[in-house]
Protein backbone atom coordinates (compact mmCIF):
# COMPACT_ATOMS: atom_id res chain seq x y z
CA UNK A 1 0.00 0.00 0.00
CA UNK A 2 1.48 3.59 -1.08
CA UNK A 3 1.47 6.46 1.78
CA UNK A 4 -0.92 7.92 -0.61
CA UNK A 5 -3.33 4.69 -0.42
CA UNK A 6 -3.20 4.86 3.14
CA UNK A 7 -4.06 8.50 3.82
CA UNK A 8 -6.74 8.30 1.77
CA UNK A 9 -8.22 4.88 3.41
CA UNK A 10 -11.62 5.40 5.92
CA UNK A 11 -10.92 3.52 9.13
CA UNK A 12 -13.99 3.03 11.18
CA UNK A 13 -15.09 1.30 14.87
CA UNK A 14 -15.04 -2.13 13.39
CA UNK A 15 -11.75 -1.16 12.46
CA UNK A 16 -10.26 -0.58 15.68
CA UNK A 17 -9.48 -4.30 17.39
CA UNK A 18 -7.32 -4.89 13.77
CA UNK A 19 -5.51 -2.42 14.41
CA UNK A 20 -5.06 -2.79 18.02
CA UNK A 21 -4.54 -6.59 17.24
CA UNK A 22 -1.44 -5.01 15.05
CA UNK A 23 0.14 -3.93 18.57
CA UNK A 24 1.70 -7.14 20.65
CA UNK A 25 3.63 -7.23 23.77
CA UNK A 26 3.83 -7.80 27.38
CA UNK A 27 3.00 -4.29 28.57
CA UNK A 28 -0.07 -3.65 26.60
CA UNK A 29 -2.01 -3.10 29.77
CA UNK A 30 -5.00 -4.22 27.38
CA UNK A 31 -7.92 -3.43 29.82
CA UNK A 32 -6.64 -0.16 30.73
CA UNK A 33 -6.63 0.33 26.74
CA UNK A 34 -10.10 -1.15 25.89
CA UNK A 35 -11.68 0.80 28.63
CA UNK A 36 -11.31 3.63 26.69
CA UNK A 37 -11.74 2.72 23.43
CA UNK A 38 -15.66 3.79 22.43
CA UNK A 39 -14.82 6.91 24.47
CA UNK A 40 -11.96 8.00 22.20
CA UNK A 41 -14.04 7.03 19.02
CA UNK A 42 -16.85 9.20 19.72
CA UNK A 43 -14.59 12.25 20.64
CA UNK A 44 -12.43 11.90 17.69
CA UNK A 45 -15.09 10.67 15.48
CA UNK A 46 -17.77 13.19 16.28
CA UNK A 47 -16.75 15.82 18.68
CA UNK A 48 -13.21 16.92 18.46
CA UNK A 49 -12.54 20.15 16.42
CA UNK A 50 -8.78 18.60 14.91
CA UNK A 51 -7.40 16.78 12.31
CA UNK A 52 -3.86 15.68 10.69
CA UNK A 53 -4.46 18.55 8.84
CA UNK A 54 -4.69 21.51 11.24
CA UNK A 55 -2.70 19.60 14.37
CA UNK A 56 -0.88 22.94 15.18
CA UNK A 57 -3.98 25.53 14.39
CA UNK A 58 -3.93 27.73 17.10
CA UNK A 59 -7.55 27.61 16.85
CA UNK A 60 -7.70 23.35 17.38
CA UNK A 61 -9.41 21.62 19.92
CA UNK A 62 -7.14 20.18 22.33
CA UNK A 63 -7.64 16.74 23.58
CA UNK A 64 -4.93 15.57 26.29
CA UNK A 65 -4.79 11.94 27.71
CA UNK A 66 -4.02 11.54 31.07
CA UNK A 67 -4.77 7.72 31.46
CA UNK A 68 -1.85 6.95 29.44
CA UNK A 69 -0.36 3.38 30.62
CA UNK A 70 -2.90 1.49 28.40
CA UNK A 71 -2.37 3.91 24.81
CA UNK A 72 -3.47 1.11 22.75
CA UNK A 73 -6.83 1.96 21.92
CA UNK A 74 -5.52 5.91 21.42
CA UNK A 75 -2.83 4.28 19.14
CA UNK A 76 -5.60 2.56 17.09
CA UNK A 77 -7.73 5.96 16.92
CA UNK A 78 -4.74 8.32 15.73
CA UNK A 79 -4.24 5.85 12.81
CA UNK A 80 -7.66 5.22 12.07
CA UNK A 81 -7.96 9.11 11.83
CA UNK A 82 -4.95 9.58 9.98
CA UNK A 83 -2.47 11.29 12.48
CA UNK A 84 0.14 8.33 12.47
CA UNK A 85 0.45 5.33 9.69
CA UNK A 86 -0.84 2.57 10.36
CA UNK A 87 2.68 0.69 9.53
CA UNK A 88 3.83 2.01 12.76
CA UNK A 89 1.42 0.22 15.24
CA UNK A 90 3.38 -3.44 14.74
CA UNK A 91 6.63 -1.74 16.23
CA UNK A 92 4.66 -0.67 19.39
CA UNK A 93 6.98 -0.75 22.72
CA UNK A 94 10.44 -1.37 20.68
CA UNK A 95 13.05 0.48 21.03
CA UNK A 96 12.95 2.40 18.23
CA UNK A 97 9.16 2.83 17.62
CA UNK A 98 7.96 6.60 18.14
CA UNK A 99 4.62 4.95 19.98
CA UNK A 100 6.02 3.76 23.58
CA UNK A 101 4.01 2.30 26.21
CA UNK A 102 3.38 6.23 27.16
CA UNK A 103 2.82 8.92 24.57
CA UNK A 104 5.10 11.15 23.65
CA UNK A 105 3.92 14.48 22.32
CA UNK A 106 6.76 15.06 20.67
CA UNK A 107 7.42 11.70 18.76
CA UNK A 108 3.24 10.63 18.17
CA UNK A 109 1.31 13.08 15.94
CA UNK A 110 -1.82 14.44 17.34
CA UNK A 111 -0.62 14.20 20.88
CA UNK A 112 -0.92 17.24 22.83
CA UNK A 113 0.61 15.91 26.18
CA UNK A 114 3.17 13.42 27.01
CA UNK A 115 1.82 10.90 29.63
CA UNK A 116 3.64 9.47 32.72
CA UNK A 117 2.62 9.41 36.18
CA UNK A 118 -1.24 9.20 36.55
CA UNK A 119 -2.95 12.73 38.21
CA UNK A 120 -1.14 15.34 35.84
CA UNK A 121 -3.71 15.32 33.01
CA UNK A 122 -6.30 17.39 34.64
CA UNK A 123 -4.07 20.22 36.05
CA UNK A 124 -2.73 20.60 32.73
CA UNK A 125 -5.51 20.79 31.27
CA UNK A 126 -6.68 23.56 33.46
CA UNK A 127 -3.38 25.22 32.40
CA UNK A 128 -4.25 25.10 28.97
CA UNK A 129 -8.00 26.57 29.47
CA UNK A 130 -6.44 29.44 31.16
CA UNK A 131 -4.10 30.02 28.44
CA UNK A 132 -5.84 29.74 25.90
CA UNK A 133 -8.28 32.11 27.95
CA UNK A 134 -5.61 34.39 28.09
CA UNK A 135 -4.53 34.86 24.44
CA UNK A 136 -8.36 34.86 24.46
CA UNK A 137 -9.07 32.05 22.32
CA UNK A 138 -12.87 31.57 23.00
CA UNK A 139 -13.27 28.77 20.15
CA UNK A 140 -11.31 25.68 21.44
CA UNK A 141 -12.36 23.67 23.58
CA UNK A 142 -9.94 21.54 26.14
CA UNK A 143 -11.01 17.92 27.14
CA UNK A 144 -8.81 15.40 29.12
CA UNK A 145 -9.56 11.77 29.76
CA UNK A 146 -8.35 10.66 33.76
CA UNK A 147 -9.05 7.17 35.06
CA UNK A 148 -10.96 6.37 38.04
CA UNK A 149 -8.16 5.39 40.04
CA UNK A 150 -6.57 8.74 39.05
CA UNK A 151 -8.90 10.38 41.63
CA UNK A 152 -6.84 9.03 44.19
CA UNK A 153 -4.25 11.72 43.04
CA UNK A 154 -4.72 14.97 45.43
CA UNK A 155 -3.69 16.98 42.31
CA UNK A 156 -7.04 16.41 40.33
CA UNK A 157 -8.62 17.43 43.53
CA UNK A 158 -7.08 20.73 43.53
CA UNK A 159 -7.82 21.14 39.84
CA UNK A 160 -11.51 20.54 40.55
CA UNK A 161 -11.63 22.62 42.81
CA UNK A 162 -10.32 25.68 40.75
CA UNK A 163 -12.04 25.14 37.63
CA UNK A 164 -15.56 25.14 38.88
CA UNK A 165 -15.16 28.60 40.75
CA UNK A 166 -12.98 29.92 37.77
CA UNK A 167 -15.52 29.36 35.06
CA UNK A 168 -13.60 27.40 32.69
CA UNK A 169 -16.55 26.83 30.31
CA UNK A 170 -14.24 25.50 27.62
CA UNK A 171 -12.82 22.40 29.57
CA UNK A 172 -14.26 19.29 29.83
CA UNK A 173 -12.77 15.93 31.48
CA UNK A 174 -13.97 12.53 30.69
CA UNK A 175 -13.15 10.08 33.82
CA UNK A 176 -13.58 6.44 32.42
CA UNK A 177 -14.49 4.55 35.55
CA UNK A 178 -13.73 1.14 35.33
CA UNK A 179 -14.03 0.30 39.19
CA UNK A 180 -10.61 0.46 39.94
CA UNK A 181 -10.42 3.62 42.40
CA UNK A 182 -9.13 2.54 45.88
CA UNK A 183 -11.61 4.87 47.97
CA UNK A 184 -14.81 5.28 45.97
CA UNK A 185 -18.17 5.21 46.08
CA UNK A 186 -21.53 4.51 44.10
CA UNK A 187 -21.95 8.16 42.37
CA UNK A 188 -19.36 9.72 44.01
CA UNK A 189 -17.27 10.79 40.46
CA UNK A 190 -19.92 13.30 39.36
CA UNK A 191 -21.23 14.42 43.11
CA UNK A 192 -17.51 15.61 43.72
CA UNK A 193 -17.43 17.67 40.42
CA UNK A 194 -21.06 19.08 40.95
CA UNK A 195 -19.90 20.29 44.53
CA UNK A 196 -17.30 22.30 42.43
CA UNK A 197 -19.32 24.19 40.27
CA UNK A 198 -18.97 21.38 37.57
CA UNK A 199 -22.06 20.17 35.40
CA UNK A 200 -21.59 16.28 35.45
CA UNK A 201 -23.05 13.64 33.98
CA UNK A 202 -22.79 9.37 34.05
CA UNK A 203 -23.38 7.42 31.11
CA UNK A 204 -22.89 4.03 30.08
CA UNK A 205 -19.08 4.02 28.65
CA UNK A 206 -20.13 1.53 25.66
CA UNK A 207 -23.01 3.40 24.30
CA UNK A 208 -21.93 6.09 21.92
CA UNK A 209 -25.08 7.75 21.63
CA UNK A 210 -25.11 8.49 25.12
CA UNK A 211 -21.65 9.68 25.28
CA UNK A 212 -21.94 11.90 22.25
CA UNK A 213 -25.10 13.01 23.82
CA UNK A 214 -23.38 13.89 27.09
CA UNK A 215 -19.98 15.49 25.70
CA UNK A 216 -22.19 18.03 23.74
CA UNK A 217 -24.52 18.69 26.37
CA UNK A 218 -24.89 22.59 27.20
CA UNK A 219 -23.30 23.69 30.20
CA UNK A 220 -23.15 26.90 30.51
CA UNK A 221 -20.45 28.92 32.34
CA UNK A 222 -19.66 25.92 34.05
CA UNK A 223 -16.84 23.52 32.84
CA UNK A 224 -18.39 19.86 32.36
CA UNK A 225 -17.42 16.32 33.43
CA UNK A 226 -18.46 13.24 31.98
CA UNK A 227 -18.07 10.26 33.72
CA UNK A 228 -18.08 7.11 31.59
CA UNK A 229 -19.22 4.20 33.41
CA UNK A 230 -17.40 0.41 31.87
CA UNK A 231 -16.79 -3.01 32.73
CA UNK A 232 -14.71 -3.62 36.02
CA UNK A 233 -11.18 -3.71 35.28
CA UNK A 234 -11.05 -7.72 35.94
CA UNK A 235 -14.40 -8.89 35.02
């Protein structure tokens, strides 16, 4: 297949377990990755404002994973959109592969943030409301996607708590919860948010109408958290 053939190729969701399938080793952390999956389709598939094509418009939509020890399934998306070629999934984890078992913004197209230690995503995120607030770029919108555990992190905590009282409108945070938080409780994801000034809302993580329908909900003057209910991490 020429680069030419495979820029022009449509990927879709049945796609997606091919081209994960393409990616083998022994630190896929393959529920982590799957968890996400029909949450990342939706958002690049229907919501995000960004494309190969205008990946450093100042006006973009910026999307910024913070659950980032199971990229698989983010992998699979950037090459069924067309940020990286698909020839580069079978090299995943090698040495000399640009797609480690963390993203790199600098060596993966499309990736806004590098990812590491679990808790940074959302403070960054805040960051990047407020400067994008500041050079006052009212058009793009920030959204970061955390893990449940990732709560357990006193940093998203503090980020909560700004963003709610600050007004960020234009940030939104998708926490896949997959049942793996050490100190949680039934509806506790979205009350926390809502007692921050967020507008939340919990859907089923495997239904994409309900997710699109709760990333585009209105929330006015408020920034907005969706929390994206799945499968227990070891069912």
């Amino acid at each position: 297949m020429t680069i030419i053939e495979e820029r022009t190729r449509t990927y879709g969701y049945t796609d997606l377990p091919a081209l994960m399938g393409l990616m083998t080793g022994d630190e896929k952390h393959g529920p982590a990755a799957t968890s996400t999956l029909d949450v990342l389709w939706v958002l690049y598939d229907r919501v995000l404002r960004v494309g190969p094509e205008r990946a450093d418009d100042p006006g973009r939509d910026r999307f910024l994973l913070s659950k980032g020890h199971g990229p698989m399934a983010y992998y699979a998306v950037l090459a069924a959109r067309g940020f990286v070629p698909v020839d580069w999934l079978p090299g995943f984890g090698s040495y000399d592969s640009p797609l480690g078992h963390h993203p790199d913004r600098v060596l993966v197209p499309g990736a806004e943030i590098g990812s590491g230690s679990l808790g940074h995503g959302l403070p960054i995120a805040v960051g990047t409301a407020l400067g994008l607030r500041a050079q006052g770029l009212d058009e793009p919108r920030v959204w970061t996607l955390i893990g449940d555990a990732e709560l357990d992190e006193g940093s998203n905590h503090e980020a909560i708590a700004f963003a709610g009282p600050a007004g960020l409108e234009r940030l939104h945070t998708v926490v896949v919860d997959n049942s793996s938080a050490s100190w949680a409780r039934p509806g506790g994801i979205a009350a926390r948010f809502e007692a921050a000034g967020w507008s939340a809302l919990t859907v089923d993580g495997r239904d994409h109408e309900a997710l699109y329908a709760a990333f585009t909900a209105p929330h006015p003057g408020r920034p907005h958290a969706v929390v994206a209910r799945v499968e227990p991490k070891n069912a």
